[in-house]
C-alpha atoms as a PDB file:
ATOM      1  CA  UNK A   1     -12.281   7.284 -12.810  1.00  0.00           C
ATOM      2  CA  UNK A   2     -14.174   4.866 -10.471  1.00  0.00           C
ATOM      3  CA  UNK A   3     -13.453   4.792  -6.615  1.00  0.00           C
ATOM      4  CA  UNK A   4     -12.120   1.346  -5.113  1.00  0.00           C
ATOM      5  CA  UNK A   5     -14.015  -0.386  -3.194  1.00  0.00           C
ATOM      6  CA  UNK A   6     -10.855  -0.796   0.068  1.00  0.00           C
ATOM      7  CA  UNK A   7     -11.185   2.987   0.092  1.00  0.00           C
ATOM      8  CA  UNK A   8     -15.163   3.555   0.972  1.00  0.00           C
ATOM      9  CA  UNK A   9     -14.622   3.039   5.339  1.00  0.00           C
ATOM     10  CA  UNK A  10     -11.988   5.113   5.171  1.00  0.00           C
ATOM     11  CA  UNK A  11     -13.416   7.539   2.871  1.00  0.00           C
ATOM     12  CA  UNK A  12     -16.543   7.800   5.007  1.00  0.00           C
ATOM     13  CA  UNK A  13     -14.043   7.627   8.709  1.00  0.00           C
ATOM     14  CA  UNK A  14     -12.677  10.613   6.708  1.00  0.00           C
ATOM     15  CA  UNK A  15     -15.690  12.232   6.388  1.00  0.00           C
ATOM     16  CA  UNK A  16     -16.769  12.011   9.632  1.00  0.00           C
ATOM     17  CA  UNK A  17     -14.017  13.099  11.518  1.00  0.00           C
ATOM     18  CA  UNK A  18     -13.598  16.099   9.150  1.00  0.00           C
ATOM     19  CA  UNK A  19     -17.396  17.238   9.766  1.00  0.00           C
ATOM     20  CA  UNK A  20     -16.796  16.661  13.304  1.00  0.00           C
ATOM     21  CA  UNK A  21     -13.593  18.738  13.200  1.00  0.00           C
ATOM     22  CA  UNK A  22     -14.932  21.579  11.347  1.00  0.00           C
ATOM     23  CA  UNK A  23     -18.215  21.811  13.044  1.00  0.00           C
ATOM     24  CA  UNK A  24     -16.518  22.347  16.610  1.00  0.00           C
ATOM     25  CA  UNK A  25     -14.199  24.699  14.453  1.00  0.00           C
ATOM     26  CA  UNK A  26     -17.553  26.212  13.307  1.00  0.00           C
ATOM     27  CA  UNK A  27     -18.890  26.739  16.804  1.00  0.00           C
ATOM     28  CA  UNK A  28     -15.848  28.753  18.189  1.00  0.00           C
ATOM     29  CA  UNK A  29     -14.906  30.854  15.063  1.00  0.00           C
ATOM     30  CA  UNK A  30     -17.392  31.073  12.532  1.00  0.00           C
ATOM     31  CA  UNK A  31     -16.787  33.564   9.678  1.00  0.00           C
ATOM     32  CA  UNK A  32     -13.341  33.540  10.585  1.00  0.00           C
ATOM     33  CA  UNK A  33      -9.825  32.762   8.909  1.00  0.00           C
ATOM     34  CA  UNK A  34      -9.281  29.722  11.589  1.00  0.00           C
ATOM     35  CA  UNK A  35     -12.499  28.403   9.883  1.00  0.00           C
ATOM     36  CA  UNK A  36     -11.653  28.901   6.528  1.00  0.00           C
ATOM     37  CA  UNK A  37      -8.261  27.411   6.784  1.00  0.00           C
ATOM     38  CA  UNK A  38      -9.822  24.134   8.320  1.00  0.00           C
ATOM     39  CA  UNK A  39     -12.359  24.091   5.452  1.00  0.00           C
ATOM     40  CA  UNK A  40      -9.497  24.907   2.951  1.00  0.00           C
ATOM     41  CA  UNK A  41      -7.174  21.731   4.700  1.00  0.00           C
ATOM     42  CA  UNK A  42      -9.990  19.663   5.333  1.00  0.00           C
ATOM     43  CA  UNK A  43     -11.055  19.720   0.999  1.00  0.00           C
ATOM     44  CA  UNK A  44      -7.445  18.919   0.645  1.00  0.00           C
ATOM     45  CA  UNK A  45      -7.213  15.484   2.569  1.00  0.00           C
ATOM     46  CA  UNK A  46     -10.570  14.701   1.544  1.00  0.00           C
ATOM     47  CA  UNK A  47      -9.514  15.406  -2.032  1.00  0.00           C
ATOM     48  CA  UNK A  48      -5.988  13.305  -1.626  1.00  0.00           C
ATOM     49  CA  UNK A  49      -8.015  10.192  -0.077  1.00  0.00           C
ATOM     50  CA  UNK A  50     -10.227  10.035  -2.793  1.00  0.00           C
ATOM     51  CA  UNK A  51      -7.210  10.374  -5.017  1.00  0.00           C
ATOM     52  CA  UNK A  52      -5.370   7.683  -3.350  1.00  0.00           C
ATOM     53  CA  UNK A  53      -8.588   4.836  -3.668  1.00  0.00           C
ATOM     54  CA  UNK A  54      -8.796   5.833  -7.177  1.00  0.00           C
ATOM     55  CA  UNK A  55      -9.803   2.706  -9.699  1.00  0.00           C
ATOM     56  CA  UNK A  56      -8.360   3.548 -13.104  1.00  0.00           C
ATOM     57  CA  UNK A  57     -10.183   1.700 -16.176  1.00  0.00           C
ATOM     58  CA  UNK A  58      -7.102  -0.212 -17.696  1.00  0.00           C
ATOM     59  CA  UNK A  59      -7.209  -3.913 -19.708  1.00  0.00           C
ATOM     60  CA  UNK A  60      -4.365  -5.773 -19.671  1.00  0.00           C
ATOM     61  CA  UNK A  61      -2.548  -6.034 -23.199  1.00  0.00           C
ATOM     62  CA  UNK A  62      -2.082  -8.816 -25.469  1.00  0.00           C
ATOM     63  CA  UNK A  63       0.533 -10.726 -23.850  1.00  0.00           C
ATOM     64  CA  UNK A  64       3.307 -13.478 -25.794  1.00  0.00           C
ATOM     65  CA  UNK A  65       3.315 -16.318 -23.614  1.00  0.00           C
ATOM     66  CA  UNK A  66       5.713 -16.358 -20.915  1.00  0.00           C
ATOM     67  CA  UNK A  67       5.263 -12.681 -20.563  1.00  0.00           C
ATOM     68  CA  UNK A  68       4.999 -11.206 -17.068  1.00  0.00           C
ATOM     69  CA  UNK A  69       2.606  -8.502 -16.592  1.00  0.00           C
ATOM     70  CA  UNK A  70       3.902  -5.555 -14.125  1.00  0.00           C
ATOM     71  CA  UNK A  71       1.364  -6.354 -10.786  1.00  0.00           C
ATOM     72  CA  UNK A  72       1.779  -2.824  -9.477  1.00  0.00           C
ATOM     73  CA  UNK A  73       2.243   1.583 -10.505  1.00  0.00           C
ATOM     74  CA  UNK A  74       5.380   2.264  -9.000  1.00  0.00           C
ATOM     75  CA  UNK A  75       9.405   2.571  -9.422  1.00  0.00           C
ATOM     76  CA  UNK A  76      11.390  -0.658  -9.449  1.00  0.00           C
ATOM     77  CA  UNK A  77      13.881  -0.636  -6.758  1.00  0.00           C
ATOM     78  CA  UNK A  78      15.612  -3.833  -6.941  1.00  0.00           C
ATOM     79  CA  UNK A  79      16.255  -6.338  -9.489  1.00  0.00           C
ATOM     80  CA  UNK A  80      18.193  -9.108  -7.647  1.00  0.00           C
ATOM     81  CA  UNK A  81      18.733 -13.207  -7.554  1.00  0.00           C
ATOM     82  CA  UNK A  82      17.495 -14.347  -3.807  1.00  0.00           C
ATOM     83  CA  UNK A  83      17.088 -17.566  -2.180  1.00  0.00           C
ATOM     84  CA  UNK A  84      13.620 -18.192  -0.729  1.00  0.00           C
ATOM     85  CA  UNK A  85      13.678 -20.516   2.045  1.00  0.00           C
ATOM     86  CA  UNK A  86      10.050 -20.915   3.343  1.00  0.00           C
ATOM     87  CA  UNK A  87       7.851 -20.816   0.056  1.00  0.00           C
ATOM     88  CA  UNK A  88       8.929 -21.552  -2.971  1.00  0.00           C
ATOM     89  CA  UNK A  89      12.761 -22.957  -1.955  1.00  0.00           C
ATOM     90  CA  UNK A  90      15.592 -22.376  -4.217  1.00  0.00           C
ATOM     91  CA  UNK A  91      17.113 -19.253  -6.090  1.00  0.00           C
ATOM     92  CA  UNK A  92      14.504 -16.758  -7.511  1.00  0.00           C
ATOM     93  CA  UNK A  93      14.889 -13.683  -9.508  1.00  0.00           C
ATOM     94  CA  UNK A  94      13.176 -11.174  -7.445  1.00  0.00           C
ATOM     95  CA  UNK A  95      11.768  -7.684  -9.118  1.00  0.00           C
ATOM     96  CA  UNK A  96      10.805  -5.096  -6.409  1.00  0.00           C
ATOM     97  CA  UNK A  97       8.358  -2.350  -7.356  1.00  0.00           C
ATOM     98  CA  UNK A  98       7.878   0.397  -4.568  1.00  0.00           C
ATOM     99  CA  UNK A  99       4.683   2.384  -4.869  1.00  0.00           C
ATOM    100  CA  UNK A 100       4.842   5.608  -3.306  1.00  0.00           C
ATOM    101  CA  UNK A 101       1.501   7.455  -1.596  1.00  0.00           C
ATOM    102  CA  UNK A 102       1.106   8.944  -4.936  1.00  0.00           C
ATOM    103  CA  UNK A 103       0.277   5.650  -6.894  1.00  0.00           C
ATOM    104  CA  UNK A 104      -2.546   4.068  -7.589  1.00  0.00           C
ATOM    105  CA  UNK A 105      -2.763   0.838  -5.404  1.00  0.00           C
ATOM    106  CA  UNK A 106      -4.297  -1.629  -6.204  1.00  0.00           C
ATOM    107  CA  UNK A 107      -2.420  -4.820  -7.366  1.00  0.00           C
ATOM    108  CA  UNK A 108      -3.450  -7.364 -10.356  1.00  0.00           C
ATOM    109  CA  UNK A 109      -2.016 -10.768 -10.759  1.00  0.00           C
ATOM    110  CA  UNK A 110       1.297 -10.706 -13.106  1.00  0.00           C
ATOM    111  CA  UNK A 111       0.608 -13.973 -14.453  1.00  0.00           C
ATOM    112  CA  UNK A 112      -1.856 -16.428 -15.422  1.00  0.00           C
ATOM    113  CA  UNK A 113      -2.778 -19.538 -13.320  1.00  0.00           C
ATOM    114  CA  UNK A 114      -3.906 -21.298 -10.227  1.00  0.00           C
ATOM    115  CA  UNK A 115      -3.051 -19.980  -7.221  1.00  0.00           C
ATOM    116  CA  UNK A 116      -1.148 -22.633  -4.950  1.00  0.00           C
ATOM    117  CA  UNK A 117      -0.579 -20.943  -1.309  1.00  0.00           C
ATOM    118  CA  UNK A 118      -1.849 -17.616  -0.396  1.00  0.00           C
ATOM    119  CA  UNK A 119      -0.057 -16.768   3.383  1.00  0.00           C
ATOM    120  CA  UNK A 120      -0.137 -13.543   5.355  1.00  0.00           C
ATOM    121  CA  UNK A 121       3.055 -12.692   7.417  1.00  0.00           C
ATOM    122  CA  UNK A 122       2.863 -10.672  10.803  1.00  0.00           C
ATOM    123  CA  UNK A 123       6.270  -8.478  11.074  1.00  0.00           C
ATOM    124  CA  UNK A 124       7.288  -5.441  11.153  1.00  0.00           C
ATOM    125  CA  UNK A 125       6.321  -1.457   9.679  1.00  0.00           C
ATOM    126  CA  UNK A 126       9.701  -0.520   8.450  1.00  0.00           C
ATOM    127  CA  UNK A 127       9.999   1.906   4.963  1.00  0.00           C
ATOM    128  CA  UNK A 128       8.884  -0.480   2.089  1.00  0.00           C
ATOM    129  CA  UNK A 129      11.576   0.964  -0.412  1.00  0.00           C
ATOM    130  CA  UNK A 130      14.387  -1.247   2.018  1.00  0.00           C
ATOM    131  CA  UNK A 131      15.476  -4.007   0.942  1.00  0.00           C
ATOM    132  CA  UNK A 132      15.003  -6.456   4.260  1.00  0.00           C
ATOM    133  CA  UNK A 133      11.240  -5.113   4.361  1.00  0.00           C
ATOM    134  CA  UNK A 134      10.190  -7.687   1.959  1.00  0.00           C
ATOM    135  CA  UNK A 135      11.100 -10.511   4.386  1.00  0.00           C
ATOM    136  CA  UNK A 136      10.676  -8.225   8.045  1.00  0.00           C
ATOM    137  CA  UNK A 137       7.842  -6.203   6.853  1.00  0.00           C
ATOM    138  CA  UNK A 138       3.989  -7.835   7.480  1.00  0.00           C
ATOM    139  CA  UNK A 139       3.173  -9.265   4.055  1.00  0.00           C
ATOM    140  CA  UNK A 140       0.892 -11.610   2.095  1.00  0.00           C
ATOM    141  CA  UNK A 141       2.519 -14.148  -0.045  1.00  0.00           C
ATOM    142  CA  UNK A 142       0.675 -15.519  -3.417  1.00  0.00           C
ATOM    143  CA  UNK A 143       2.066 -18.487  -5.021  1.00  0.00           C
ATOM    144  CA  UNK A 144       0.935 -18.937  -8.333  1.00  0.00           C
ATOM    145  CA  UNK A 145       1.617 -21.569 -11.067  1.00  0.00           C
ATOM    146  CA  UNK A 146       1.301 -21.221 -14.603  1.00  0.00           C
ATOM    147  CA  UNK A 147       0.335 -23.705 -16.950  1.00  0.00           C
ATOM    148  CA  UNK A 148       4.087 -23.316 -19.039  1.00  0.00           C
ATOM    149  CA  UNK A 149       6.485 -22.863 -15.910  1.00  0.00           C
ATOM    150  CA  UNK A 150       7.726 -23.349 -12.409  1.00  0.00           C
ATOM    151  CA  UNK A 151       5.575 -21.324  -9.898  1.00  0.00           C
ATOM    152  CA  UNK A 152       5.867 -17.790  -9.419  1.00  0.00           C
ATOM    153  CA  UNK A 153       5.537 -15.792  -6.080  1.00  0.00           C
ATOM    154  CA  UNK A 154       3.884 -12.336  -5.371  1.00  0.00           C
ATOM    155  CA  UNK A 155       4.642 -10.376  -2.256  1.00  0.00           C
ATOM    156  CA  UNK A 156       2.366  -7.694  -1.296  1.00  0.00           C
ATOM    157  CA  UNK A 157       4.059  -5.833   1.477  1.00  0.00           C
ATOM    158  CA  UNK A 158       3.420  -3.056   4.207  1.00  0.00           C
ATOM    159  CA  UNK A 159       5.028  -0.259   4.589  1.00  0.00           C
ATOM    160  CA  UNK A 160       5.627   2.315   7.612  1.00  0.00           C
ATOM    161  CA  UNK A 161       2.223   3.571   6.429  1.00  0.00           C
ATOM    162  CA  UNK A 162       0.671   0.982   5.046  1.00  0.00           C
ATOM    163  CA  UNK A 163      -0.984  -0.782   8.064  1.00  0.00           C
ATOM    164  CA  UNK A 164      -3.852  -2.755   5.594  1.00  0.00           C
ATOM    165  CA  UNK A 165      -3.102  -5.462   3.205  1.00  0.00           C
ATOM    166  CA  UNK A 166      -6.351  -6.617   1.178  1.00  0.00           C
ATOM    167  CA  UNK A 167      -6.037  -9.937  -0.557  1.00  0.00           C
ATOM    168  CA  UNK A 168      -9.158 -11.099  -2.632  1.00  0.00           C
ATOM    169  CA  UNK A 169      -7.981 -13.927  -4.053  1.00  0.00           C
ATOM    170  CA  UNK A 170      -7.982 -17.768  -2.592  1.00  0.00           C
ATOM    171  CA  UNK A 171      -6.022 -20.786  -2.640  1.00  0.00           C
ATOM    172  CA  UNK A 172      -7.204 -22.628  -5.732  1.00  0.00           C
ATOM    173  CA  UNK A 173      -8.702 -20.427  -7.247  1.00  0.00           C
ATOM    174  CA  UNK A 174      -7.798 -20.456 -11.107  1.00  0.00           C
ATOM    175  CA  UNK A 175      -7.218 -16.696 -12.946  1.00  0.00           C
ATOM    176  CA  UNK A 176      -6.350 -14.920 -15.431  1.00  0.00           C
ATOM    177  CA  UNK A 177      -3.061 -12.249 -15.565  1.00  0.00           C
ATOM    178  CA  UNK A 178      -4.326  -8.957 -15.316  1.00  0.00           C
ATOM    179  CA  UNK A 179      -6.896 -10.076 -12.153  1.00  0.00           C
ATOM    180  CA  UNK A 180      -7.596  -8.231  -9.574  1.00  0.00           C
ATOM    181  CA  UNK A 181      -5.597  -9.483  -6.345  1.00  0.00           C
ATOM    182  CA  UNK A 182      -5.865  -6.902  -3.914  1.00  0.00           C
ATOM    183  CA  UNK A 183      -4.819  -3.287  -2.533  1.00  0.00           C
ATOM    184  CA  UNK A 184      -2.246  -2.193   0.071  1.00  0.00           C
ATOM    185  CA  UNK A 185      -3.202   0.773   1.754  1.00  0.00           C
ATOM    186  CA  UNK A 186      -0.971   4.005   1.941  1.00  0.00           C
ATOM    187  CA  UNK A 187       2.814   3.351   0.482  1.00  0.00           C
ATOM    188  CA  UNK A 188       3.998   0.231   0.581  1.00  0.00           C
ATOM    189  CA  UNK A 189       5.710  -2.260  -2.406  1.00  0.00           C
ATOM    190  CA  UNK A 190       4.996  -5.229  -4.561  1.00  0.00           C
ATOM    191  CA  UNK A 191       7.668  -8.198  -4.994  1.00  0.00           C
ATOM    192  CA  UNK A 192       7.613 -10.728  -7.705  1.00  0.00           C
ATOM    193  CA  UNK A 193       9.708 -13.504  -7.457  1.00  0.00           C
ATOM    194  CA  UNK A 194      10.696 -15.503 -10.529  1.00  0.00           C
ATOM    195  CA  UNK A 195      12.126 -18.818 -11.716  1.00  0.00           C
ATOM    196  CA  UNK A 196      15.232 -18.606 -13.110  1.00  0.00           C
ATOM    197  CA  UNK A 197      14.362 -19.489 -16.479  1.00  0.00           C
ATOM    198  CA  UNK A 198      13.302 -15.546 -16.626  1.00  0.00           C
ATOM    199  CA  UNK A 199      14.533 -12.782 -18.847  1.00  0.00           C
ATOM    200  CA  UNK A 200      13.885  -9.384 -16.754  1.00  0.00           C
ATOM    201  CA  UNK A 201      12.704  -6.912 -19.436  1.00  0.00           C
ATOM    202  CA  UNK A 202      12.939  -3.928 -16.669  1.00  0.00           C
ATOM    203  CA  UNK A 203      15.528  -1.598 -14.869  1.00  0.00           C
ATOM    204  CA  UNK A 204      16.505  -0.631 -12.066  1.00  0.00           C
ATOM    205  CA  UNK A 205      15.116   2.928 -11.237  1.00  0.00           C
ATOM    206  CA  UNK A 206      12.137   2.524 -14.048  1.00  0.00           C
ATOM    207  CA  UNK A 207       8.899   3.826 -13.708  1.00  0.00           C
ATOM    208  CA  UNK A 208       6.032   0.697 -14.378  1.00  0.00           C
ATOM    209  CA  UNK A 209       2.564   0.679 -14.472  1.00  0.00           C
ATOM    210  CA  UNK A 210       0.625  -2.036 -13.078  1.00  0.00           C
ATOM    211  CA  UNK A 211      -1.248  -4.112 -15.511  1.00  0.00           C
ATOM    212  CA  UNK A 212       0.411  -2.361 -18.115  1.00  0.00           C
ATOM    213  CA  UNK A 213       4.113  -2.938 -18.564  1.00  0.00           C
ATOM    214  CA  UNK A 214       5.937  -6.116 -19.083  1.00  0.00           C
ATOM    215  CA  UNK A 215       8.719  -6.944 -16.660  1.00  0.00           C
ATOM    216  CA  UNK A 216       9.912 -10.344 -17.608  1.00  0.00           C
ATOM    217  CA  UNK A 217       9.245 -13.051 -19.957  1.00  0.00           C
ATOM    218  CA  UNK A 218       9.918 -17.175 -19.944  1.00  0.00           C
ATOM    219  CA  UNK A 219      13.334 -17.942 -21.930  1.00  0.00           C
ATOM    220  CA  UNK A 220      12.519 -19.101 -25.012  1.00  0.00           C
END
């Protein structure tokens, strides 16, 4: 298990204020319980940020075409047709997955293709399992079109925690489902927005796994 790369500053913010902490903690009460509790909390959040950044070693499966690869870990918390006005206009089939502080998150690119717009949103901090947060919420939008359908649009958005949205892809760039698109830190939730011409091959409630499960595929 390999640590992501978004989670080294904080990692090493962490580290600092923790020394700092402890040190003063140190000074005033050395040998004492006060000083072993803040040792004993201190391993804990250092131990849950390095859990957090965590990088697990996953390939993408062999995918049908027209499959839809699942772009984030999490719990899928709406499955519902929408009408997207600003991006990609008309209806859309839009799969919500809401990762939780617990899940790994980083987020990989559902589908294969060449990515059309990619647009960051300023808004709003509110809970990421809500339904408006995906349009209030701050939030980068990925448009990307596959070779053997309409194009398909990714939402990474914050949460009430989640103050840091890392995209690493760019406009035109041209890759491969499965790809590395970029981490949200601390809670937050993934949409993917679909043509019509989609079969959803996930419920409401179900636990996914990004880069792992399949969530929709093309009609035939």
């Amino acid at each position: 298990m390999k640590i992501h790369r978004a989670g080294y500053p904080v990692i090493l913010k962490a580290l600092v204020i923790l020394l700092v902490i402890n040190s003063i903690v140190y000074f005033f009460w050395a040998g004492s319980l006060p000083f072993h509790l803040s040792v004993a909390v201190s391993a804990l959040i250092l131990l849950f940020v390095l859990r957090f950044f965590r990088c697990p070693n996953r390939k993408a499966p062999q995918l049908s075409e027209g499959q839809v690869l699942c772009p984030a870990d999490g719990v899928i918390v709406a499955i519902e047709e929408v009408d997207e006005p600003n991006i990609v206009v008309g209806k859309r089939i839009q799969v919500s997955i809401f990762m939780s502080c617990w899940n790994v998150h980083i987020n990989w690119l559902p589908v294969s293709g060449q990515i059309k717009q990619v647009i960051h949103f300023d808004g709003k901090f509110t809970r990421a399992i809500t339904p408006k947060s995906s349009d209030l919420n701050e939030h980068t939008a990925v448009v990307v079109k596959p070779a053997n359908s309409d194009t398909i649009l990714v939402k990474q958005v914050a949460g009430a925690v989640a103050r840091r949205i890392l995209t690493y892809i760019k406009q035109d760039d041209t890759c491969m489902v499965g790809d590395e698109m970029g981490f949200i830190r601390f809670g937050s939730r993934v949409d993917v927005l679909l043509p019509e011409n989609y079969n959803v091959s996930v419920s409401l409630g179900q636990k996914v796994v990004g880069r792992k499960t399949v969530i929709a595929e093309l009609k035939k």
